[in-house]
Protein backbone atom coordinates (compact mmCIF):
# COMPACT_ATOMS: atom_id res chain seq x y z
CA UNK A 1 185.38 104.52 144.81
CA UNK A 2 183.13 105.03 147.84
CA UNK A 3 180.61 107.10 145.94
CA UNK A 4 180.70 104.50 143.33
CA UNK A 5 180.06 101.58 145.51
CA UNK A 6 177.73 103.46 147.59
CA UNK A 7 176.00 104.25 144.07
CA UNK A 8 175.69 100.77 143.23
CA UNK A 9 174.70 99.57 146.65
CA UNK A 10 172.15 101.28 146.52
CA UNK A 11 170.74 100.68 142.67
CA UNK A 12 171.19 97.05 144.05
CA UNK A 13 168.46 98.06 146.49
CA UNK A 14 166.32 99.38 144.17
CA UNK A 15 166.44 96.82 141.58
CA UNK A 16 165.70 94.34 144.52
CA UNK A 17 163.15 95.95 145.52
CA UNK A 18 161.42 96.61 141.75
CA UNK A 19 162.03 93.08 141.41
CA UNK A 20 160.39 92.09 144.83
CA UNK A 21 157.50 94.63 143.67
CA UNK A 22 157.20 92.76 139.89
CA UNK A 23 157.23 89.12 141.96
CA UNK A 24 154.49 90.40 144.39
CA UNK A 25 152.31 91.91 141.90
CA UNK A 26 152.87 88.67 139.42
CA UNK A 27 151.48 86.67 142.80
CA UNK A 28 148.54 89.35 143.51
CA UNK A 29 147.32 89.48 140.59
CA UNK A 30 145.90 85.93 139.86
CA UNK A 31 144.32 86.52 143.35
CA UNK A 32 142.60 89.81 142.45
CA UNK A 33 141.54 88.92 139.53
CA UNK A 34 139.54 85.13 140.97
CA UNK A 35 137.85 87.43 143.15
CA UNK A 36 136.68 89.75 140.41
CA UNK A 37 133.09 88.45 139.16
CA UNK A 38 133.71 86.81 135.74
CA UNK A 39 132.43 88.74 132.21
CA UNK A 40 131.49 87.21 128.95
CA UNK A 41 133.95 88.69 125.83
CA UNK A 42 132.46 91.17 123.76
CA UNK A 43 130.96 90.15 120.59
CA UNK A 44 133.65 90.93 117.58
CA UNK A 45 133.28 90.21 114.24
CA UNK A 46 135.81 90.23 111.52
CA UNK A 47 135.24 92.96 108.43
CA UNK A 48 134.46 91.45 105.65
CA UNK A 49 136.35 92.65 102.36
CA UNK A 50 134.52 95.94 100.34
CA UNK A 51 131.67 94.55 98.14
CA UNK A 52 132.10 94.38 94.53
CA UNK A 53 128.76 93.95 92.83
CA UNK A 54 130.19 94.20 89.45
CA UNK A 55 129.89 90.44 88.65
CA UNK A 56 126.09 90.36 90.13
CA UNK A 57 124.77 93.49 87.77
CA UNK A 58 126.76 91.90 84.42
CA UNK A 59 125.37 88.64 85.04
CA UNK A 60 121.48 90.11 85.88
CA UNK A 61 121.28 93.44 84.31
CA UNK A 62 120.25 91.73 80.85
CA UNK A 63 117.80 89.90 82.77
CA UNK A 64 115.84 93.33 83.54
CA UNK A 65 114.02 95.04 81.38
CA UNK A 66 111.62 98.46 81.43
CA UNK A 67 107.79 98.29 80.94
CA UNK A 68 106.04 100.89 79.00
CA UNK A 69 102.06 100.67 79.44
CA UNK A 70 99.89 102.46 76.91
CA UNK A 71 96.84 103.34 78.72
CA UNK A 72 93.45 104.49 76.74
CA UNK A 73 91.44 107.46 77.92
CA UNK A 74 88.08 107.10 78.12
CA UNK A 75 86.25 109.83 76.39
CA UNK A 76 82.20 110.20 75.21
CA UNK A 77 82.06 111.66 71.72
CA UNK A 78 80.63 115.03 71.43
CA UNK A 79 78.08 115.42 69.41
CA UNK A 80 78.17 118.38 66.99
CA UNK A 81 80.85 119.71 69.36
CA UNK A 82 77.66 120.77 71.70
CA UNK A 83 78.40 119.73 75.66
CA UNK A 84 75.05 117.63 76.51
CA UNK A 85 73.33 120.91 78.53
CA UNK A 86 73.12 122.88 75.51
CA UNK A 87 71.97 119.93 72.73
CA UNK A 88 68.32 120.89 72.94
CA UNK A 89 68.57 124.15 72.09
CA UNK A 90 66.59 125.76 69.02
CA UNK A 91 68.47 125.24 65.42
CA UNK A 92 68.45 129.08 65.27
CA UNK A 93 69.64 129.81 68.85
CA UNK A 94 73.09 132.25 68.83
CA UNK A 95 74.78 129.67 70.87
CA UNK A 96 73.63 126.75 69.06
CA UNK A 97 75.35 128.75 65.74
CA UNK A 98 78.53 129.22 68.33
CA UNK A 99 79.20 125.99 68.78
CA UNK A 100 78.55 124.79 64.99
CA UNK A 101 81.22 127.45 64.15
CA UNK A 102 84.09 126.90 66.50
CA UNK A 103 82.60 123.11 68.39
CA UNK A 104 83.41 121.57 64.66
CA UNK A 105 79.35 120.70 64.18
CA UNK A 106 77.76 120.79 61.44
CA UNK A 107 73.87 121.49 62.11
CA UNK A 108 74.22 119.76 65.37
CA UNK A 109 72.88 115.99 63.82
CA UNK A 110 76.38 114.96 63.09
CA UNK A 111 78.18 113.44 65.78
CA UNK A 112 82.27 114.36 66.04
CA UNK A 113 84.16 111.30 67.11
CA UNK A 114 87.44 112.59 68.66
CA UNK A 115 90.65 110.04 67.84
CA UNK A 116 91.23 108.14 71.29
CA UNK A 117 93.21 109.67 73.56
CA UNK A 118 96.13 107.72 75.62
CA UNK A 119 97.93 107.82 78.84
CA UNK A 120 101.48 106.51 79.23
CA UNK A 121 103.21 104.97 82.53
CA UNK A 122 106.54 103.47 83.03
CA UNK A 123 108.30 100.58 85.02
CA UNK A 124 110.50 97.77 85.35
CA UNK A 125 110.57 93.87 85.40
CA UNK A 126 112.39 90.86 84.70
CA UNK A 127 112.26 87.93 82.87
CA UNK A 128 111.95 84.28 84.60
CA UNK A 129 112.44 82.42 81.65
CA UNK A 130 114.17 82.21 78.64
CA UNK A 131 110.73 81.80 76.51
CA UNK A 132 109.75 85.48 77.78
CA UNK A 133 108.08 85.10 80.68
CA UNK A 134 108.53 88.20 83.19
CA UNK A 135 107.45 89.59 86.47
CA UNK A 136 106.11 93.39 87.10
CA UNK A 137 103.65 94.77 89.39
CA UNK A 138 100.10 94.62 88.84
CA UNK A 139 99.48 98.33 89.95
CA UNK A 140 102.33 99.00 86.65
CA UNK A 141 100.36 96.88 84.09
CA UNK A 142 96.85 98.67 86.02
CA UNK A 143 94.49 99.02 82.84
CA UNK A 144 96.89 98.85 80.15
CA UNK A 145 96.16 97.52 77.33
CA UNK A 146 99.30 97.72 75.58
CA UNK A 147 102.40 96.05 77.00
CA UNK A 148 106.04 97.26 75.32
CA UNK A 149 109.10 95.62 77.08
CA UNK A 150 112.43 97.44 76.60
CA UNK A 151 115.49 95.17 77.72
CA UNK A 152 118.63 95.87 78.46
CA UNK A 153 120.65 96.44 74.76
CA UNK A 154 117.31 98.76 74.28
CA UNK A 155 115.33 96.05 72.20
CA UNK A 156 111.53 96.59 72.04
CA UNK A 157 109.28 93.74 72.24
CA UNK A 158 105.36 93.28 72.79
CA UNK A 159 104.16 91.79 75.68
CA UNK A 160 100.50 90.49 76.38
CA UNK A 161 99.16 90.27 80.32
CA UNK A 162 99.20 86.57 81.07
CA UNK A 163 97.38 87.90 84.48
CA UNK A 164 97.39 89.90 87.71
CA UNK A 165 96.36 89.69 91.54
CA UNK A 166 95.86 92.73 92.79
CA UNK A 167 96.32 91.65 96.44
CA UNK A 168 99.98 90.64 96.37
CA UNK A 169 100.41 93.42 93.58
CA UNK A 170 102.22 91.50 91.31
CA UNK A 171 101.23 90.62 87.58
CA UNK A 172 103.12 88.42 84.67
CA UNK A 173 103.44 89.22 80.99
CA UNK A 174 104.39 87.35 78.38
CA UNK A 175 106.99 88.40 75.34
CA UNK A 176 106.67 86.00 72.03
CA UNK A 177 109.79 86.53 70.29
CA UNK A 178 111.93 84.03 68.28
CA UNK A 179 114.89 84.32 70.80
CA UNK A 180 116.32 83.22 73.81
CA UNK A 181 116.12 85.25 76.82
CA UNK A 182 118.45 85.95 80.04
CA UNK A 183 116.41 85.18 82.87
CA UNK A 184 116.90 84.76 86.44
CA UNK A 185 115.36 82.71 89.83
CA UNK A 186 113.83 83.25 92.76
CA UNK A 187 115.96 82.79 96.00
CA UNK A 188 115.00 79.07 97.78
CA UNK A 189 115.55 80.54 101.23
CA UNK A 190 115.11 84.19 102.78
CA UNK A 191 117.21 87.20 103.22
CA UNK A 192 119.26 87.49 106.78
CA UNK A 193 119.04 91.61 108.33
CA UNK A 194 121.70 93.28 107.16
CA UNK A 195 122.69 90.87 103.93
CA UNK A 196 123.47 92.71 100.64
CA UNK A 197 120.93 93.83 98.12
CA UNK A 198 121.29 95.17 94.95
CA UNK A 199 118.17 96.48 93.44
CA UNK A 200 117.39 97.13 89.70
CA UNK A 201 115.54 99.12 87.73
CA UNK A 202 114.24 102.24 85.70
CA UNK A 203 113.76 105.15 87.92
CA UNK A 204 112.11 108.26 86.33
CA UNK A 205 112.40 106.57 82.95
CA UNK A 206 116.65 106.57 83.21
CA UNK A 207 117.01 103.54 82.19
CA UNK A 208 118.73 100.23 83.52
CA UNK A 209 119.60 101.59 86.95
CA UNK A 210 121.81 100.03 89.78
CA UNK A 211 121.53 100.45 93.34
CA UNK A 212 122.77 98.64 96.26
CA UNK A 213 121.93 98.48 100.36
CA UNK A 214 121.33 96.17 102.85
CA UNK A 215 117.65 94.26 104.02
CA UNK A 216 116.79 96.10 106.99
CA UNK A 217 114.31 93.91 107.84
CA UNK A 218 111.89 91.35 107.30
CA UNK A 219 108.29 90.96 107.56
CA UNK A 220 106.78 94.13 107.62
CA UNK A 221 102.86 95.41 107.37
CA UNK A 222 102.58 98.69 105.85
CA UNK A 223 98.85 98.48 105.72
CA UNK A 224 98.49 97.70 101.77
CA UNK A 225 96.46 94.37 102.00
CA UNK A 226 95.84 91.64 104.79
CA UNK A 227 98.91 89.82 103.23
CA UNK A 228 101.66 92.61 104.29
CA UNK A 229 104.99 90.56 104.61
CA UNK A 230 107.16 92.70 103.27
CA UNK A 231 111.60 92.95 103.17
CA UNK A 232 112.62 96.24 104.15
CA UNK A 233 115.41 97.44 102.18
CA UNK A 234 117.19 100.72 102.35
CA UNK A 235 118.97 100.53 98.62
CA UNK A 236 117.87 103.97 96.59
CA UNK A 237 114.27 103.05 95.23
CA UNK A 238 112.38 105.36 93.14
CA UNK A 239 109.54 106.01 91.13
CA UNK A 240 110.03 103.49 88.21
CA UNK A 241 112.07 100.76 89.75
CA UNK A 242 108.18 99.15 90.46
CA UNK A 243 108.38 95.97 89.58
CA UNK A 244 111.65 95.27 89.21
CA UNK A 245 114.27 92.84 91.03
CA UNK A 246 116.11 93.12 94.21
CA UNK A 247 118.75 90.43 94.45
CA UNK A 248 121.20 89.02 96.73
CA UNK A 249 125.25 88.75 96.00
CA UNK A 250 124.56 85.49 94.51
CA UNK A 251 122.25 86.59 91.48
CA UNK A 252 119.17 86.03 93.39
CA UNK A 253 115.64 87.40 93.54
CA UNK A 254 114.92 87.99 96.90
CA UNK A 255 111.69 90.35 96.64
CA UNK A 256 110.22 92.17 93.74
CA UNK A 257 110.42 95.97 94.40
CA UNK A 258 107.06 97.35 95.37
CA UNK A 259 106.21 100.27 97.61
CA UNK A 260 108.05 103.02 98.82
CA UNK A 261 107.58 105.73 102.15
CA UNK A 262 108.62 109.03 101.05
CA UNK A 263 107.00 111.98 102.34
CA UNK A 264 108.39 113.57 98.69
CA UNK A 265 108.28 111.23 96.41
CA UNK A 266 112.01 110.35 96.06
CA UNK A 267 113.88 107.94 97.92
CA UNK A 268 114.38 108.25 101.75
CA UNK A 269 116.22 104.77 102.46
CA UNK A 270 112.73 103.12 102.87
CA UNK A 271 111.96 100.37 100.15
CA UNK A 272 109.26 97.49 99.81
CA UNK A 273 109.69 94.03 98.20
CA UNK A 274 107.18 91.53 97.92
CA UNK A 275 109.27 88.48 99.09
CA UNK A 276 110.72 85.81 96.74
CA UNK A 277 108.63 83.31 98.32
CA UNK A 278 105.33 84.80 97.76
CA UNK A 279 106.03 85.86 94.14
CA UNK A 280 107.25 82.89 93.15
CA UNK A 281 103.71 80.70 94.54
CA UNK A 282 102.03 84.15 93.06
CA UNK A 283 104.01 84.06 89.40
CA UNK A 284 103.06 80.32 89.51
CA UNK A 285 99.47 80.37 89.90
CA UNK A 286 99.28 83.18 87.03
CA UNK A 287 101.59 81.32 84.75
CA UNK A 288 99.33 78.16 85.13
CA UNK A 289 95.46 79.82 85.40
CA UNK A 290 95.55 83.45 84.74
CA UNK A 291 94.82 84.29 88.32
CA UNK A 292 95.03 83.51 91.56
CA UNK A 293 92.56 81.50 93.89
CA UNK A 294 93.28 81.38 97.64
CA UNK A 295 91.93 79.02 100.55
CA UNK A 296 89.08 80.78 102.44
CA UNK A 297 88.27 79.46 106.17
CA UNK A 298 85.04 81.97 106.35
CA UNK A 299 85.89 83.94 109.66
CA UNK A 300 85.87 87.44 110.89
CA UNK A 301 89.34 87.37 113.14
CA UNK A 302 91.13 89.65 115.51
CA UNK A 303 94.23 89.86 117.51
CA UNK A 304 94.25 88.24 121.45
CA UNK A 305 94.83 90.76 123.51
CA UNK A 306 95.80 90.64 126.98
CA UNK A 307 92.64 91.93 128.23
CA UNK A 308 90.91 88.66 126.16
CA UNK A 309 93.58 86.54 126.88
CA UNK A 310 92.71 86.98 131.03
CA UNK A 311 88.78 87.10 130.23
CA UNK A 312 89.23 83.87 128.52
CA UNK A 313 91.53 82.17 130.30
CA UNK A 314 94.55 82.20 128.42
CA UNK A 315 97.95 82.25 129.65
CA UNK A 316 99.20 84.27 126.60
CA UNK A 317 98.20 86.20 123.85
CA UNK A 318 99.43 83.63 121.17
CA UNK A 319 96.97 83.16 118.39
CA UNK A 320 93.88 84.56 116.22
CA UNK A 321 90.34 85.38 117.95
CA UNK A 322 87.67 84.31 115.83
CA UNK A 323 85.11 86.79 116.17
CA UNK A 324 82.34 85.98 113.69
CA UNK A 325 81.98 82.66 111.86
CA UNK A 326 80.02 83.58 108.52
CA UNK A 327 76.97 80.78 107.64
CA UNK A 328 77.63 78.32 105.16
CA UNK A 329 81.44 78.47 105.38
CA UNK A 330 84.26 76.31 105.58
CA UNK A 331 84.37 76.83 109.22
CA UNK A 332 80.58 77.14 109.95
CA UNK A 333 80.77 73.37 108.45
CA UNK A 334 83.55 72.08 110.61
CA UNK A 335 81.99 73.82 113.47
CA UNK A 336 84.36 76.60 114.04
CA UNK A 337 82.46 78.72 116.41
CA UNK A 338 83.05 82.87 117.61
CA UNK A 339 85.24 83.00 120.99
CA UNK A 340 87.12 80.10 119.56
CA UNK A 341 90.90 81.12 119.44
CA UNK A 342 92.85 79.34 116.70
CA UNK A 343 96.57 78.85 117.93
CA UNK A 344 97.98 76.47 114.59
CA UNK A 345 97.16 75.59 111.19
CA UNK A 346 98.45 72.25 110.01
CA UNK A 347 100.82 72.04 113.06
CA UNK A 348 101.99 76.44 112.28
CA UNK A 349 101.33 78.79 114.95
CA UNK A 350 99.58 81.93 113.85
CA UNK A 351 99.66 84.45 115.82
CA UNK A 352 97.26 87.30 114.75
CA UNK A 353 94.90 88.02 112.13
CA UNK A 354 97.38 88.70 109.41
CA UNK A 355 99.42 85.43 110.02
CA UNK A 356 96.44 83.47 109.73
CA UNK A 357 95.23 85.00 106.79
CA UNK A 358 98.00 84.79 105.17
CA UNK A 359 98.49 81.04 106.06
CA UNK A 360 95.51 79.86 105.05
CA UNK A 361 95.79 81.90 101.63
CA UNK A 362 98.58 79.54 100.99
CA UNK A 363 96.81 76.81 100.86
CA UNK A 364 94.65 76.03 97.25
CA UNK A 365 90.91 75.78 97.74
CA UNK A 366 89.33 72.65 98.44
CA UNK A 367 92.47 71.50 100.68
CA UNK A 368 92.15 70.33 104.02
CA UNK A 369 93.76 71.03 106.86
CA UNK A 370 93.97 70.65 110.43
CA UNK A 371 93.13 73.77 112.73
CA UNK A 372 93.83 73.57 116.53
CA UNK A 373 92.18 75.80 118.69
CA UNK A 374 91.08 77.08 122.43
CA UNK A 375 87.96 76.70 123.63
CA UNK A 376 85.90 76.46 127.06
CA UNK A 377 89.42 76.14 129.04
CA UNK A 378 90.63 73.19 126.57
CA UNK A 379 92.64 72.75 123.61
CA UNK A 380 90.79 70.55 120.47
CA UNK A 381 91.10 69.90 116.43
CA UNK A 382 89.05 70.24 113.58
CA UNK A 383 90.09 69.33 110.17
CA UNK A 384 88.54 72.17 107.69
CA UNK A 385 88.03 71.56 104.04
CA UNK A 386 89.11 75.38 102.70
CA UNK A 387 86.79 77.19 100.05
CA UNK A 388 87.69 79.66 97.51
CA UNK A 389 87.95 83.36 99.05
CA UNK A 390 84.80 85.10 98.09
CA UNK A 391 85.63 88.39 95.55
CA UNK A 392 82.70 90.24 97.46
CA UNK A 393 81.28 90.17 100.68
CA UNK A 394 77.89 91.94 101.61
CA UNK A 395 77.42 92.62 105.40
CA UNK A 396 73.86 94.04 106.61
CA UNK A 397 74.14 97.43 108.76
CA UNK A 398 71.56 98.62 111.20
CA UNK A 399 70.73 101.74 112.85
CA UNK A 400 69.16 102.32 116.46
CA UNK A 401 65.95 104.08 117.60
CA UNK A 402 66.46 107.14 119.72
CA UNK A 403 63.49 106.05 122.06
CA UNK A 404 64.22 102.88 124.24
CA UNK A 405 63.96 101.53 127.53
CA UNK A 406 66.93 101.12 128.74
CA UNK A 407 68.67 99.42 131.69
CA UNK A 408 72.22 100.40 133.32
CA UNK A 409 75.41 98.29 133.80
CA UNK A 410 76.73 99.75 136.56
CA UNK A 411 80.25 98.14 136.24
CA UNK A 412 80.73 98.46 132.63
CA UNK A 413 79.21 102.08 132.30
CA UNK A 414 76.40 101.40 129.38
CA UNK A 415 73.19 101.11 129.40
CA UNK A 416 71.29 99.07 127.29
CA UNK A 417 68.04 98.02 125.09
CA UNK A 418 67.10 94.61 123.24
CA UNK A 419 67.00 94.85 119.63
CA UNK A 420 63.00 94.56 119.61
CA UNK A 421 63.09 97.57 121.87
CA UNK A 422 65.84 99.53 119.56
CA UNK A 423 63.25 98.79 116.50
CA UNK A 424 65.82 96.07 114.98
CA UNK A 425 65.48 92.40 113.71
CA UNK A 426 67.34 89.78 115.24
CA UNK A 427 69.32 88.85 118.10
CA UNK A 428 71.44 91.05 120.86
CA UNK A 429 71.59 94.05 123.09
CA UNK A 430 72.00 97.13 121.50
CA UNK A 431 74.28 99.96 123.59
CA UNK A 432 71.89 102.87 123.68
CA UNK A 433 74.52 105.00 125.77
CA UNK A 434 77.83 104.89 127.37
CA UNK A 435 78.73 106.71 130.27
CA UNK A 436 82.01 109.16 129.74
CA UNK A 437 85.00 108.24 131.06
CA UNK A 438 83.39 104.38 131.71
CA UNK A 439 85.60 101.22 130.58
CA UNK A 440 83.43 101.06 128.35
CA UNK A 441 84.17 104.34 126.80
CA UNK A 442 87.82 103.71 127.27
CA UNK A 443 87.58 100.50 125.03
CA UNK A 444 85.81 102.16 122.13
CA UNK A 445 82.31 100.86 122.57
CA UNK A 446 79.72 103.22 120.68
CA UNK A 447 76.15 104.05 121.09
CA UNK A 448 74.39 101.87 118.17
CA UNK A 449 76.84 99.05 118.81
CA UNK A 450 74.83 95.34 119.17
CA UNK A 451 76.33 92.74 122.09
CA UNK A 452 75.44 88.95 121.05
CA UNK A 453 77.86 87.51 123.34
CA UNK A 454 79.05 87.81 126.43
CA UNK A 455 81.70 85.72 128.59
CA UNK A 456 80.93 83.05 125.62
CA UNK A 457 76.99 83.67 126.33
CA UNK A 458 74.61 84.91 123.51
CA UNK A 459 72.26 87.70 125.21
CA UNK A 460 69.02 88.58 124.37
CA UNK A 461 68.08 91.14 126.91
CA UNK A 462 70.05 93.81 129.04
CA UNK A 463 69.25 91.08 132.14
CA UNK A 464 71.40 88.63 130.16
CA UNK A 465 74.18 90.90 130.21
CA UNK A 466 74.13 91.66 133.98
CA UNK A 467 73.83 88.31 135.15
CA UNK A 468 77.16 87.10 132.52
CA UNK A 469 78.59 90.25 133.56
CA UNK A 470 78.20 89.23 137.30
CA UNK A 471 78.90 86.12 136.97
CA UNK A 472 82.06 86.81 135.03
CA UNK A 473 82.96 88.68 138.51
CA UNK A 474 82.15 86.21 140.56
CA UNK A 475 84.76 83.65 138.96
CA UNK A 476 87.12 86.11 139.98
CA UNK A 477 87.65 87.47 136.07
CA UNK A 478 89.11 91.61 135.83
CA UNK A 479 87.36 91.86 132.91
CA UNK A 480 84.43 90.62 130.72
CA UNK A 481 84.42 90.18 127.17
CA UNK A 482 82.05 91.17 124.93
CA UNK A 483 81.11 90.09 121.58
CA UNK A 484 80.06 93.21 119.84
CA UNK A 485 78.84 94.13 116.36
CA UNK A 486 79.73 97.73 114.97
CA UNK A 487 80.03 99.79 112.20
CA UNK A 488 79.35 96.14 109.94
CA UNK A 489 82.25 94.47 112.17
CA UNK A 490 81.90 91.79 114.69
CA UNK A 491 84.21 92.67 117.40
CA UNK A 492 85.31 90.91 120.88
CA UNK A 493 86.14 93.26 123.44
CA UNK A 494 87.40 92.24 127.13
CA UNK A 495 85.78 95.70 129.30
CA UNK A 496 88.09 95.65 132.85
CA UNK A 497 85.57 96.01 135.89
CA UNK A 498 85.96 99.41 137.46
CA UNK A 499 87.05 97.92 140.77
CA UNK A 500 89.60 95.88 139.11
């Protein structure tokens, strides 16, 4: 009985003791824990359930078709089967009778016309509206001049080209049929990263092809035109599936299907689509005029860098440089001048040469609009009255003369001529050698190269340039920006003082 009680004495203990532990650590731990530093949850997100695309491709699919495009080969007729360095020889000459035997001649007077030849290309597209009016890419249509349209239940139709840009890349056609077609619409608003795609198509001439993926991003310049803005989408894209849809889970077009990095050709995960919004302004402007004219400002443009933005002043490198204004353009007229930075458009921010462009393209010709910009340390307006963007532009080149007098910038490392000196008409300094190694050198600046401008100072003569150039110092700038013309580009470059 001893044992026992001793025994449960002493599990009495224990269990007091646990329990004194438990009630100690209960009262600790509130203490420990206020004295810990505090830690934001983790982000956690709830699965959604596996995607079914089935309704989206039974609802579109009919909605996409394949475009054949008969191409014609252009061929000179032969005549007498003779190629053109042998037509003049003698009627009696061995190879003359050769090629009257086997060149199907006859005497070499008749000429042999040879039936036209054709080339045949393949891809997809999509109707808009239930009369037959459907999107494709212009570089699909190219310089067809037959349009077939297969659609979904394999029905062949003839299409005619209503028109095509081929700066967005995107063309519409036009199917005259007595029936009513499935068609679908362009998505109002854009795609989030990482929403659902499904794209389809006709790769390698399969047919009506369904793949899906997500939008892995947005805005992206792959160096096709000055209006890159493409959606990055990673669902299986292939030769063919040009020009057709990519829509969202609701039935939506969210880009037309464009472009494609592949270093063989096939799919790698790495798809282009012109984005629903600029189709559908593109599409609209085809469907109503046949093509498509875009607002022109008349200005050579460049990014700010931070070497300009501190040469000039500017806190940031937020907006477009304008480097050139061209004469008798919509900005020449409103006064728009080089060194002038433009930071909005109608109340927009654009910042860099491709935003702006593509801004202003937006916009029809004659429209006006409101441009704020930097200048001289202060922020002002102009209101612009757009013209239509020019189809060709012609820019005069110059070359140097090897024997000048020259004069050196020591901070800047070039040495320099005036254009009278370098044999050249017009205005500027012309760079008649740059030291190795110089800032100059390390910016890019070329012998040949023409300053106008510098600090926001036209220059005549290499004494212009020095004193801007020293004065530029003296306000306590690191660098000094030039306004150069090279290669048929005007250019500004900020060049850091060596001692900077």
């Amino acid at each position: 009985m001893k044992l026992a009680n001793s025994k449960a004495s002493l599990r009495s203990k224990l269990l007091t003791g646990a329990v004194a532990f438990a009630v100690t650590g209960a009262i600790a731990a509130p203490l420990a824990v206020n004295s810990a530093p505090a830690f934001a949850d983790p982000v956690r997100v709830e699965a959604p359930a596996i995607a079914n695309f089935s309704p989206v491709v039974e609802a579109v699919q009919p909605a996409v078709v394949s475009v054949r495009v008969r191409t014609e080969i252009q061929q000179s007729s032969v005549r007498g089967g003779i190629p053109p360095m042998f037509r003049d020889l003698p009627k009696n000459h061995p190879f003359r009778h050769f090629f009257d035997e086997f060149g199907g001649g006859r005497d070499g007077d008749q000429e042999q016309r040879r039936a036209p030849r054709y080339g045949q290309s393949q891809g997809s597209g999509f109707f808009i509206s239930e009369d037959g009016f459907l999107v494709t890419n212009e570089h699909v249509v190219g310089d067809g001049t037959e349009f077939t349209v297969v659609t979904d239940d394999g029905e062949e139709y003839e299409a005619t080209l209503v028109g095509s840009d081929e700066r967005s890349d995107l063309a519409l056609l036009k199917v005259d049929a007595d029936k009513e077609f499935t068609y679908v619409a362009f998505a109002d608003t854009p795609p989030l990263v990482g929403e659902w795609v499904v794209a389809v198509g006709n790769p390698f001439g399969l047919g009506g092809t369904v793949t899906a993926g997500i939008v892995s991003a947005r805005g992206r310049d792959i160096g096709a035109s000055l209006y890159d803005d493409f959606i990055q989408i990673d669902a299986s894209v292939n030769r063919g599936n040009s020009g057709g849809p990519a829509f969202n889970i609701n039935g939506e077009v969210i880009g037309v299907n464009s472009a494609i990095i592949s270093p063989s050709g096939g799919n790698v995960g790495i798809a282009f689509a012109i984005p629903a919004s600029t189709a559908s302004k593109i599409i609209q402007d085809l469907k109503e005029d046949g093509s498509v004219t875009r607002g022109w400002l008349g200005v050579q443009i460049q990014p700010v860098t931070e070497d300009i933005a501190e040469s000039l002043g500017l806190e940031s490198t937020d907006g477009t440089l304008v480097a050139e204004t061209q004469p008798d353009t919509p900005a020449a007229v409103a006064g728009l001048e080089a060194g002038d930075v433009i930071l909005k458009v109608d109340g927009k921010e654009v910042n860099g040469p491709r935003e702006l462009a593509r801004t202003i393209a937006e916009y029809r010709p004659e429209s006006e609009v409101v441009i704020e910009y930097w200048r001289n340390g202060e922020i002002q307006e102009k209101t612009v009255k757009l013209g239509i963007f020019p189809q060709d532009e012609s820019v005069a080149s110059a070359e140097t003369s090897k024997d000048t007098k020259t004069a050196l910038v020591d901070s800047l490392g070039i040495e320099l001529a005036t254009a009278k000196e370098a044999g050249l008409e017009g205005e500027g300094v012309v760079i008649t050698r740059v030291e190795p190694d110089s800032p100059a050198a390390e910016k890019g600046l070329r012998q040949g190269a023409i300053i106008t401008a510098v600090a926001g100072h036209p220059v005549s003569t290499p004494a212009d340039v020095a004193e801007q150039v020293e004065a530029a110092r003296e306000q306590g700038r690191k660098a000094v920006l030039l306004r150069v013309t090279s290669n048929e580009n005007t250019l500004f470059v900020a060049i850091p003082f060596e001692d900077a």
